[in-house]
Protein backbone atom coordinates (compact mmCIF):
# COMPACT_ATOMS: atom_id res chain seq x y z
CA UNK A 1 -34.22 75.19 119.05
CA UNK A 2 -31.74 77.03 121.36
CA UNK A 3 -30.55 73.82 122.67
CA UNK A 4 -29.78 72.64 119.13
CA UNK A 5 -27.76 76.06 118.53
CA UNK A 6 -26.30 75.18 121.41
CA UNK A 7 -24.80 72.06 120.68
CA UNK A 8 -23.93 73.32 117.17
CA UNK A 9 -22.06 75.88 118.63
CA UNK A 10 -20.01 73.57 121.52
CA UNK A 11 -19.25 71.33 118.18
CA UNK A 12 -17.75 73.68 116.17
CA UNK A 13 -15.91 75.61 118.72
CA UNK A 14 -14.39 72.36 119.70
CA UNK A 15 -13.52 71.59 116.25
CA UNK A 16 -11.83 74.59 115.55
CA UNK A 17 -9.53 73.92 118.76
CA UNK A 18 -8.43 71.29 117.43
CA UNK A 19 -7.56 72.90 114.17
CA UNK A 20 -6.02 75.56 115.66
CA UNK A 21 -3.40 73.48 117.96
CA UNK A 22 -2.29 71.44 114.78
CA UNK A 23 -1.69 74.46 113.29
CA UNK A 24 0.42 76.04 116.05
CA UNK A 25 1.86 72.49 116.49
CA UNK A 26 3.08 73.10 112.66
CA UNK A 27 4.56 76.25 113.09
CA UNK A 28 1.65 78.15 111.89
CA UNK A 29 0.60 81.58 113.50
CA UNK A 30 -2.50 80.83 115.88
CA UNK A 31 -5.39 83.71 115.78
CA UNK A 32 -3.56 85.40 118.82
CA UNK A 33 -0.48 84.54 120.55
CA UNK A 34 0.23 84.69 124.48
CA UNK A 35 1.98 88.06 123.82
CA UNK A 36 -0.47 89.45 121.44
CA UNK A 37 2.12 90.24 118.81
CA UNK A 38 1.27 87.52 115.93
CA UNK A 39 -1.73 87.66 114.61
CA UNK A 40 -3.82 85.00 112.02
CA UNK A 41 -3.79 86.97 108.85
CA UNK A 42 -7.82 87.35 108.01
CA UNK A 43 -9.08 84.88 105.13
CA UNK A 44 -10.19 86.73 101.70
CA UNK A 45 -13.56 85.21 101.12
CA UNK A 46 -16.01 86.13 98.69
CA UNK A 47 -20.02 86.82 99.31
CA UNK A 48 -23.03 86.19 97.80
CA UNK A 49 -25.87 88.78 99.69
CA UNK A 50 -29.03 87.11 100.61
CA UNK A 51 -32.28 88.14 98.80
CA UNK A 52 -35.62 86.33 98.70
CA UNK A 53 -36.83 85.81 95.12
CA UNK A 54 -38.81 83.28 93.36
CA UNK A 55 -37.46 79.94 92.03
CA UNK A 56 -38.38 77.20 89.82
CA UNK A 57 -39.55 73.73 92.04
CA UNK A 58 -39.45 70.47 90.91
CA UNK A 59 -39.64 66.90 91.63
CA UNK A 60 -38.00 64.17 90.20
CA UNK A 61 -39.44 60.29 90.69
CA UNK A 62 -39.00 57.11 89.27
CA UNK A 63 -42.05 56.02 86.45
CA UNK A 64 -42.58 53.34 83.67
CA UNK A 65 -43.53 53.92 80.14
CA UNK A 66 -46.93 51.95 78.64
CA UNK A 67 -48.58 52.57 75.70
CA UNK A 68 -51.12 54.91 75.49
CA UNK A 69 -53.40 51.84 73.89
CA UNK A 70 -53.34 48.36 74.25
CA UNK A 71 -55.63 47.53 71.10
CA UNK A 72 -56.36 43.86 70.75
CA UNK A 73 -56.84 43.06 66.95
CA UNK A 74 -60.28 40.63 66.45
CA UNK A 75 -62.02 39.90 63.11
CA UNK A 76 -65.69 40.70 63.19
CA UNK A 77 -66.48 38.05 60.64
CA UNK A 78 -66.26 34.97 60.42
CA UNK A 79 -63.76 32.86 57.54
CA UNK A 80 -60.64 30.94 56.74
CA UNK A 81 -57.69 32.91 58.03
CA UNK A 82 -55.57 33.30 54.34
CA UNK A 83 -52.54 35.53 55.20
CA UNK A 84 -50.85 37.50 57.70
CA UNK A 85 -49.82 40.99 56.44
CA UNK A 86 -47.28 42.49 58.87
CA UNK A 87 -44.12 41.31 60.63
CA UNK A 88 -44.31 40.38 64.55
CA UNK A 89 -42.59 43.59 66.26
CA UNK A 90 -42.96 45.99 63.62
CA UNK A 91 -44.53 49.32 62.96
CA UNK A 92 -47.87 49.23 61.65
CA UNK A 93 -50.19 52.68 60.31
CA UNK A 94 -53.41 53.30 61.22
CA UNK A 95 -56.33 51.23 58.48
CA UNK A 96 -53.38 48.95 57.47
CA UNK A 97 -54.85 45.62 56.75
CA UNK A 98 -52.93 42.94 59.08
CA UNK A 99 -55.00 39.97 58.14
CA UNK A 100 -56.95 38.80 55.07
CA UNK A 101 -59.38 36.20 55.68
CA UNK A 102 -60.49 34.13 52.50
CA UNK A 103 -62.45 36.92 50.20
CA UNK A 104 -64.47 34.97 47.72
CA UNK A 105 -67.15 34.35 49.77
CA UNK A 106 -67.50 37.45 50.53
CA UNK A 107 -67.89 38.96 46.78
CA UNK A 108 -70.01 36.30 46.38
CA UNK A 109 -72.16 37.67 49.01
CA UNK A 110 -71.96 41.37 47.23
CA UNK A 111 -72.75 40.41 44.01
CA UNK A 112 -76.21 38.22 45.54
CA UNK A 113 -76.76 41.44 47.41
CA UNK A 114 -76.53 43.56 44.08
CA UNK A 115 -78.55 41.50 42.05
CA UNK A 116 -81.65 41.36 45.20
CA UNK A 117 -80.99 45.03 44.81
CA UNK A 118 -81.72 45.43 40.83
CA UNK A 119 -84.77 43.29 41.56
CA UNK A 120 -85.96 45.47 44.11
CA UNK A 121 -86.17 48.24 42.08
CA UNK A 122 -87.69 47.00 39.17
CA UNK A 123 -90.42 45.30 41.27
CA UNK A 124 -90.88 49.03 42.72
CA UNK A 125 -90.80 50.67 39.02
CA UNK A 126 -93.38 48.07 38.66
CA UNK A 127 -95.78 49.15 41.28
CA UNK A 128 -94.83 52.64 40.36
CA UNK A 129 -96.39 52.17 36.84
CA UNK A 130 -99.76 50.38 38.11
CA UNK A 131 -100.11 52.95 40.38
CA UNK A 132 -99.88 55.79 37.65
CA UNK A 133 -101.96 53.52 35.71
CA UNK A 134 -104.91 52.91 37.90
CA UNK A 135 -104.64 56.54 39.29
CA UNK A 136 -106.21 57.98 35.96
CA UNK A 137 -108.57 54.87 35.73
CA UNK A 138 -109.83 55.75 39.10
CA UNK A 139 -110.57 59.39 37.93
CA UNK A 140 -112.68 57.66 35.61
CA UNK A 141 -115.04 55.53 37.84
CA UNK A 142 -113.47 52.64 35.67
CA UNK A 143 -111.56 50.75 38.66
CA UNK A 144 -112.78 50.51 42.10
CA UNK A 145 -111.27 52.47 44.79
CA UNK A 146 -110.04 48.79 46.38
CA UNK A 147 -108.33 48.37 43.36
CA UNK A 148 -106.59 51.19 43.47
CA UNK A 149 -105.70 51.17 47.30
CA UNK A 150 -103.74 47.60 46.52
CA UNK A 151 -102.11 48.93 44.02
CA UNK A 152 -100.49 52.02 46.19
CA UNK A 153 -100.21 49.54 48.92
CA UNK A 154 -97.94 47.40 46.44
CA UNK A 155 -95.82 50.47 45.71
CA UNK A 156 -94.97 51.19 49.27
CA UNK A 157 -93.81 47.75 49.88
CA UNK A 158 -91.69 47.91 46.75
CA UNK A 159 -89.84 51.00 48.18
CA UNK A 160 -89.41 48.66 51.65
CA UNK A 161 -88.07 46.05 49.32
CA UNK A 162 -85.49 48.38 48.24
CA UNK A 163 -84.69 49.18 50.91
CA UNK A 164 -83.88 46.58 52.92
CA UNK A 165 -82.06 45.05 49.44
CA UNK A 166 -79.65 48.14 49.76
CA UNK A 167 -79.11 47.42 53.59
CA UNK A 168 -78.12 43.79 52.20
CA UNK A 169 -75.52 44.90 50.06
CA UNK A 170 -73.71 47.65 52.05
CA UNK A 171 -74.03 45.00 55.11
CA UNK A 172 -72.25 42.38 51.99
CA UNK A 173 -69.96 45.46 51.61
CA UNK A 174 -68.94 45.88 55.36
CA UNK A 175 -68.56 42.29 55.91
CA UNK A 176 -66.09 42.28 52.95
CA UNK A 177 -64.24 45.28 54.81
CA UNK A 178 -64.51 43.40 58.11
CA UNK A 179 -62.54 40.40 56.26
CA UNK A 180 -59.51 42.38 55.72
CA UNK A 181 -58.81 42.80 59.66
CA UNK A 182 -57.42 46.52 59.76
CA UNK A 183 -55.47 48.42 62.84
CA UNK A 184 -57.55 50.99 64.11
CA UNK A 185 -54.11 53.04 65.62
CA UNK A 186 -50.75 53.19 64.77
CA UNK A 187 -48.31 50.99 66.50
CA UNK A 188 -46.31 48.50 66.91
CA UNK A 189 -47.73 44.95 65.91
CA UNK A 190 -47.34 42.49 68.67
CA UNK A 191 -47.12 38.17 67.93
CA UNK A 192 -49.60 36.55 66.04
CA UNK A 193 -52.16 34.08 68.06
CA UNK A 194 -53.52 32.58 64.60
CA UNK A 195 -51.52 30.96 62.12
CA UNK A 196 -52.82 31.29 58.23
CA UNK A 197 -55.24 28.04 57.42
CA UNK A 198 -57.21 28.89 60.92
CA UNK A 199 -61.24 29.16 60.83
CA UNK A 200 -61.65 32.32 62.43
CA UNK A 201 -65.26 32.39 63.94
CA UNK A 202 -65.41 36.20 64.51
CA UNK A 203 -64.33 38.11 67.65
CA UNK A 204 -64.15 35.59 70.33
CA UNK A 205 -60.68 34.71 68.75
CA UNK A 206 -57.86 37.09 69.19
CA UNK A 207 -55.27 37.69 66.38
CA UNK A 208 -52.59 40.05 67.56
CA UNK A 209 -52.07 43.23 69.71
CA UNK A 210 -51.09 46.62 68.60
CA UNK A 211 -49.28 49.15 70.66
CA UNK A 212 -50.21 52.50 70.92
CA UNK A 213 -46.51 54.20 71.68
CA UNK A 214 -47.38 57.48 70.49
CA UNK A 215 -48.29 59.16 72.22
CA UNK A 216 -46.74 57.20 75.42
CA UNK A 217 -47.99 57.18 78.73
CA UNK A 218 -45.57 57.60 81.88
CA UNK A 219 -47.18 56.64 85.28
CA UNK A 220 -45.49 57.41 88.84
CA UNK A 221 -46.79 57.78 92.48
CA UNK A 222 -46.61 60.65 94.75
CA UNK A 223 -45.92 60.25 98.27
CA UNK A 224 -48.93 60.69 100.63
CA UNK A 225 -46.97 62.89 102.85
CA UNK A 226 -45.05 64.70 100.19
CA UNK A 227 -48.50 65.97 98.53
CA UNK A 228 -49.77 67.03 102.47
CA UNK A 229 -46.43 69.11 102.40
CA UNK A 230 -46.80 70.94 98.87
CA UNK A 231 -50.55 71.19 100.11
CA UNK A 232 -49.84 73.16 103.42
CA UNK A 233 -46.85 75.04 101.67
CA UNK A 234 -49.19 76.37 99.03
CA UNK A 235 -51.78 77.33 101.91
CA UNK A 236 -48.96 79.15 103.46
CA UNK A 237 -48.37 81.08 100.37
CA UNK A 238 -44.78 79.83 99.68
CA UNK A 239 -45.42 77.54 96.93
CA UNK A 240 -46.95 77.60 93.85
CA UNK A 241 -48.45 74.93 92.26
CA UNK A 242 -49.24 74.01 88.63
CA UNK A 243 -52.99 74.48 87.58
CA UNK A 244 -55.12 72.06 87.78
CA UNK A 245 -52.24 69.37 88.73
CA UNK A 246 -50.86 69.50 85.11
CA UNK A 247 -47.07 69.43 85.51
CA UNK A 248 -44.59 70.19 82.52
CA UNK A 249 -43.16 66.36 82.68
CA UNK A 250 -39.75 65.64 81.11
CA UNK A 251 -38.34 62.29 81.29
CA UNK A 252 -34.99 61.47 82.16
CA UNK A 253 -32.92 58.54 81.70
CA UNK A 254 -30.92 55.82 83.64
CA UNK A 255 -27.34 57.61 82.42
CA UNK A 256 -28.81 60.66 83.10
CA UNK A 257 -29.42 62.51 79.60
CA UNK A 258 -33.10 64.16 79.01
CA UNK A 259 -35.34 63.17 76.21
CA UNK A 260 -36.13 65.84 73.71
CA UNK A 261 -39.47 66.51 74.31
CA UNK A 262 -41.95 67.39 77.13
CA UNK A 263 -45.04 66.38 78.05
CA UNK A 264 -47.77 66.98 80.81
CA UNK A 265 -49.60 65.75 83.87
CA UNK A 266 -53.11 64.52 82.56
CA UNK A 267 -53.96 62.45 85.59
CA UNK A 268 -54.11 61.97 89.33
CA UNK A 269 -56.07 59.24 91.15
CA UNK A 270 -57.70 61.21 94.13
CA UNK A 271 -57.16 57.15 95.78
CA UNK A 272 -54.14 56.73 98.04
CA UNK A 273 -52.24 52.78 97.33
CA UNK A 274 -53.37 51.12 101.05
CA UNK A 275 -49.23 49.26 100.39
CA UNK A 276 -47.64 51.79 99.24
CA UNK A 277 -48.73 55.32 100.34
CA UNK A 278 -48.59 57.08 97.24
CA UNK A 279 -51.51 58.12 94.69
CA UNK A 280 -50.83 57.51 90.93
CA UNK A 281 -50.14 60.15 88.28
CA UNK A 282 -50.22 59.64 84.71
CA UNK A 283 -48.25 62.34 82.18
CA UNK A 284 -48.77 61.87 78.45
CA UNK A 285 -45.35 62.39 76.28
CA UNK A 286 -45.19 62.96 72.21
CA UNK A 287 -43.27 59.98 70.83
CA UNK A 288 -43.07 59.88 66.84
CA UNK A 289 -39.87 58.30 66.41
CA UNK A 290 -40.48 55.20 69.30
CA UNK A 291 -37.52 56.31 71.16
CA UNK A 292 -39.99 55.42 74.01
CA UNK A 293 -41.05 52.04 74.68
CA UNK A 294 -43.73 50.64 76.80
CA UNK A 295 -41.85 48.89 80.52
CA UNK A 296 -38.89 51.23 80.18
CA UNK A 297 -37.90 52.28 83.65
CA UNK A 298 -36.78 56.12 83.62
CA UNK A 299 -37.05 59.00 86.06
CA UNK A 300 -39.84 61.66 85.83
CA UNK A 301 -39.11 65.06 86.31
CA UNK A 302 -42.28 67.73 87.27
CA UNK A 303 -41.76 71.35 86.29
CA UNK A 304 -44.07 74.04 86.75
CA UNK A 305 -44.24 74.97 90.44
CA UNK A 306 -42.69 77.93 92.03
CA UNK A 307 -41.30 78.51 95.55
CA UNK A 308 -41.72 81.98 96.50
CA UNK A 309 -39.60 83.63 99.10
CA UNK A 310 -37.33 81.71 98.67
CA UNK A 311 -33.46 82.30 99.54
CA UNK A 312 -30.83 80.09 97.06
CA UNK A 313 -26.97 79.35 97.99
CA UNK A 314 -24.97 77.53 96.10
CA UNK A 315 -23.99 73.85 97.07
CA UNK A 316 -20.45 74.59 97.58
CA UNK A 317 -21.60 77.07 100.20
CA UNK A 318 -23.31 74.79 102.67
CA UNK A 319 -21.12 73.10 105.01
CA UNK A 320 -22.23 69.84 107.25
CA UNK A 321 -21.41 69.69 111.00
CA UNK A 322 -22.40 66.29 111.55
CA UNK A 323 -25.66 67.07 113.75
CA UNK A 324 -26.82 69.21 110.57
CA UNK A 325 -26.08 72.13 107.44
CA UNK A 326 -24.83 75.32 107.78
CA UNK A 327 -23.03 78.14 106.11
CA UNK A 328 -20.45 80.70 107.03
CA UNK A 329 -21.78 84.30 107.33
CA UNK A 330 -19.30 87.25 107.02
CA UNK A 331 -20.72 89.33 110.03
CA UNK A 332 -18.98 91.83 112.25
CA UNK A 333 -18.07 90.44 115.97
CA UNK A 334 -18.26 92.78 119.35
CA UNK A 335 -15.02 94.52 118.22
CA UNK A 336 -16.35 95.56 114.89
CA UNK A 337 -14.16 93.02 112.93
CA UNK A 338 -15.24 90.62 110.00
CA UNK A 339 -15.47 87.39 111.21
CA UNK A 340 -17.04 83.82 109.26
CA UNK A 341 -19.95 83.18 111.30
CA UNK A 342 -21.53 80.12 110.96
CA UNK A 343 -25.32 79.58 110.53
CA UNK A 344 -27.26 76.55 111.29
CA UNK A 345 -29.65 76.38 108.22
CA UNK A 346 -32.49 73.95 107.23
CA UNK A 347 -31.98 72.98 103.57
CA UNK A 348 -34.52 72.10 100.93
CA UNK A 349 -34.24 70.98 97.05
CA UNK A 350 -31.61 71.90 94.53
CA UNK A 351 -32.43 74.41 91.43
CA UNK A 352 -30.21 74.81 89.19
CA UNK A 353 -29.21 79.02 88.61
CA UNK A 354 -26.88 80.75 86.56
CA UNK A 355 -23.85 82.52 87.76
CA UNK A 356 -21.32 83.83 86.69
CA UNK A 357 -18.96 80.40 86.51
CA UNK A 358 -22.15 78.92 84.63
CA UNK A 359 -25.40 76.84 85.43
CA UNK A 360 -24.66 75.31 88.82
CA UNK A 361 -26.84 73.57 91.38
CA UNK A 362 -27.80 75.81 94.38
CA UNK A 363 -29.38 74.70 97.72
CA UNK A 364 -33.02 76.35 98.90
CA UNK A 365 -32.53 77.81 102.23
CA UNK A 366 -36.08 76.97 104.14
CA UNK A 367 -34.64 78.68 107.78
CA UNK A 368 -31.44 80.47 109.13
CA UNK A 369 -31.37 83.29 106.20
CA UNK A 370 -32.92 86.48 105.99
CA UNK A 371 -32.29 89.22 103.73
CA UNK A 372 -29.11 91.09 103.77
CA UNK A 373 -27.43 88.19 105.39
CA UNK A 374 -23.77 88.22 103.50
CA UNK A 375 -22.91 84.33 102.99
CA UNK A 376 -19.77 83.04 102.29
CA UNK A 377 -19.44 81.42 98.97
CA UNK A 378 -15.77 81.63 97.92
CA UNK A 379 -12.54 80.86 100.15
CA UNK A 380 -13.81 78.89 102.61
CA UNK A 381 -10.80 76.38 102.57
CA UNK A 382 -9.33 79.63 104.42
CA UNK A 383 -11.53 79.27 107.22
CA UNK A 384 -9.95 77.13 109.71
CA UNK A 385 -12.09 77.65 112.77
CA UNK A 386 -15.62 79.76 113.69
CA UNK A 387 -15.05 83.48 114.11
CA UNK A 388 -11.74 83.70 112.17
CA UNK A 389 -11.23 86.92 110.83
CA UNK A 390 -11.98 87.34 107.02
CA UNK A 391 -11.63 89.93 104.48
CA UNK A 392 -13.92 90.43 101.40
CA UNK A 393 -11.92 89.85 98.10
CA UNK A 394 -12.91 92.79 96.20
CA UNK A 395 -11.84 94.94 99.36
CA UNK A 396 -8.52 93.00 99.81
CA UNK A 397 -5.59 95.99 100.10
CA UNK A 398 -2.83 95.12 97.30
CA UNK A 399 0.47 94.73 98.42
CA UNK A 400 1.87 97.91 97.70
CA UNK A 401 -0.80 99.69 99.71
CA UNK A 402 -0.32 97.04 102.53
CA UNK A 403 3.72 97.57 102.36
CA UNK A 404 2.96 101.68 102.55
C-alpha cells in the first residue's frame, strides 16, 4: 500500500512540473519565484465535509421478459373442430371460448342423459311405493318378511339408479362445456395448430397457446463472485440486504427511460450455471396494459439494500491519475497554509443524492476518507499542480477588503 502511495505521489508531482513550466513558459506567475517576490495567487475552491451516513445500493443487470404462463390450449373432448373464436396475436379474457367444436352431439347426449334421469326416479318412486305398501302388510303377518326385504332391496337400488343417471347428465353437461375450448388465463392468443373442419380426438392435439403477460416475469443472473462480495459485506456489517432476497425490481429500458411500475424478487436458484457463473433470479412485474412483452431484452434494476458507513462524493469530485481515483483534499501543509491535497481513494457504485444544483450521481468512497476530511468539490480547474495553495469560497476576502 505505501508503495502504491508512493508511486501516486512521484506521478502527480511530476505532472504538476510539467504544468507549472508551461505556465511560467506562458508568462504566468509560478507558485514561487527565484526571488520570492511573486507568488501563485491561491485557487477559491469549494468543500463538501466528509460524513459517514447510510445510502441506498443497487444493482443494475441485463434480464428478459417471459410470460408468467405458457398455457397450451387442448380440448378434453373429442369432435369436429367448427370455428375458431379469436384472432392469432390478440388479447383474450380469462373463460373466453376460443374454439367451438360441433355441439349437437353433445345436446344430444344431455337430453339422453335427462330422460335416463326422469326414468330413474320414477323407477325409485316406484320402489318407494311397494315398500310403503308391503311395510303395513308386513305388520299384518299378510306378506312374508322375504317379501318385504326384496322390496326395500329394490328401493335402494332405485336411489343408485338415480344416482348414477344424475352423474350421466352433469358428465353430458361437462362434456358440452369441454366442447367450447375456453382460456383458463388472460393473455395473448398465440397461432392456431388446427384449422376449422379438423377431428379433434381430445387432448393429445394442441390448438393454440395463450400468454400469460400479466403479470410478467423478468429473469437475470447474479454473478457468483458478486453475491460472495454482498455476502461478506453484510457479515462485516456494511451492507444491508433485502429480506429474504426480495429486491424492489424496476425495469429499465434500452434508451434508458424506467417503466412505471415496480415489482419484486420472488426467486433465486440456490444452483450456480457450471458456463456461466451466475445463479438465476426471477422478479415478478404488474403489467395490465402489455407494455411488457415476453423476449424483450431490458435492464433490471435491484433496490432495497443499504450501505452503511458509507462516505458519498460527487462524480465531478473524483479525479483519475492513470494508476487509479483520487480526490483533492483542502488540508493545511507544515506552514499552516491551505493546500489541495490529493487522496488516493478506492471507489465503489454511483447513488444518485440531492444537492443543492439537483439530483446528481455521486461516487461511494470504500477507502481514503474518514470523517471530517474537507474534499474538494468546486474549482478544481484552478488546481494546476498537488499542494497549490487554495482558498475556501465562502471565506474568499472581497476586493475592497483585499485593496485595504
Amino acid at each position: 500500500m505505501a508503495t502504491n502511495n508512493r508511486m501516486f505521489s512521484s506521478r502527480l508531482k511530476f505532472a504538476s512540473l510539467a504544468l507549472v513550466g508551461v505556465l511560467v513558459g506562458c508568462g504566468q506567475p509560478s507558485p514561487a519565484s527565484e526571488g520570492g517576490e511573486q507568488q501563485m495567487q491561491p485557487a477559491s475552491v469549494d468543500v463538501q465535509t466528509m460524513q459517514a451516513q447510510t445510502v441506498p445500493f443497487a444493482l443494475e443487470l441485463p434480464a428478459t421478459l417471459s410470460g408468467s404462463k405458457e398455457v397450451e390450449i387442448r380440448a378434453r373432448v373429442a369432435g369436429i373442430l367448427e370455428s375458431r373464436n379469436f384472432e392469432e396475436g390478440d388479447k383474450v379474457e380469462q373463460g373466453e371460448s376460443l374454439f367451438t367444436l360441433d355441439l349437437e352431439p353433445f345436446k344430444v347426449d344431455i337430453s339422453r342423459a335427462e330422460a335416463d334421469l326422469l326414468a330413474a326416479k320414477a323407477r325409485l318412486e316406484s320402489a318407494r311405493r311397494d315398500v310403503r305398501r308391503l311395510g303395513s302388510l308386513r305388520k299384518q303377518n299378510t306378506v312374508s318378511q322375504q317379501d318385504y326385504d326384496n322390496a326395500l332391496s329394490a328401493e335402494e337400488i332405485a336411489v343408485a339408479d338415480v344416482k348414477s343417471a344424475e352423474a350421466s347428465l352433469q358428465d353430458a353437461k361437462l362434456s358440452y362445456e369441454y366442447a367450447q375450448v375456453r382460456s383458463p388465463v388472460t393473455g395473448i392468443a398465440g397461432r392456431e395448430q388446427v384449422s376449422e373442419g379438423t377431428f379433434v380426438p381430445g387432448p393429445e392435439t394442441l390448438l393454440t397457446n395463450v400468454t400469460q403477460l400479466d403479470p410478467i416475469r423478468i429473469r437475470f443472473g447474479l454473478s457468483e463472485r458478486e453475491q460472495l462480495k454482498m455476502r461478506q459485506e453484510q457479515e462485516a456489517g456494511r451492507l444491508n440486504l433485502p429480506q429474504d432476497g426480495h429486491w424492489t425490481t424496476k425495469i429499465k429500458f434500452q434508451d434508458g427511460s424506467f417503466y412505471e411500475r415496480e415489482g419484486v424478487v420472488n426467486f433465486s436458484d440456490v444452483r450456480i450455471n457450471t458456463q456461466t457463473g451466475t445463479s438465476e433470479l426471477q422478479a415478478i412485474m404488474p403489467n395490465p396494459d402489455f407494455k411488457l412483452r415476453p423476449g424483450q431484452f431490458v435492464r433490471v434494476v435491484l433496490e432495497g439494500a443499504r450501505r452503511m458507513q458509507a462516505y458519498v462524493v460527487p462524480q465531478k469530485a473524483v479525479q483519475d491519475s492513470g494508476t487509479g481515483k483520487f480526490v483533492y483534499l483542502a488540508a493545511k501543509n507544515e506552514q499552516g497554509q491551505l493546500v489541495a491535497r490529493p487522496a488516493p481513494v478506492e471507489v465503489g457504485e454511483w447513488v444518485r443524492q440531492e444537492t443543492p444544483q439537483g439530483i446528481q450521481n455521486g461516487w461511494v468512497i470504500h477507502k481514503g476518507l474518514k470523517d471530517g476530511d474537507k474534499v474538494i468539490v468546486e474549482g478544481l480547474a484552478h488546481i494546476f499542480f498537488p499542494g497549490m495553495p487554495v482558498v475556501l469560497a465562502d471565506q474568499k476576502p472581497t476586493q475592497s477588503a483585499s485593496a485595504e
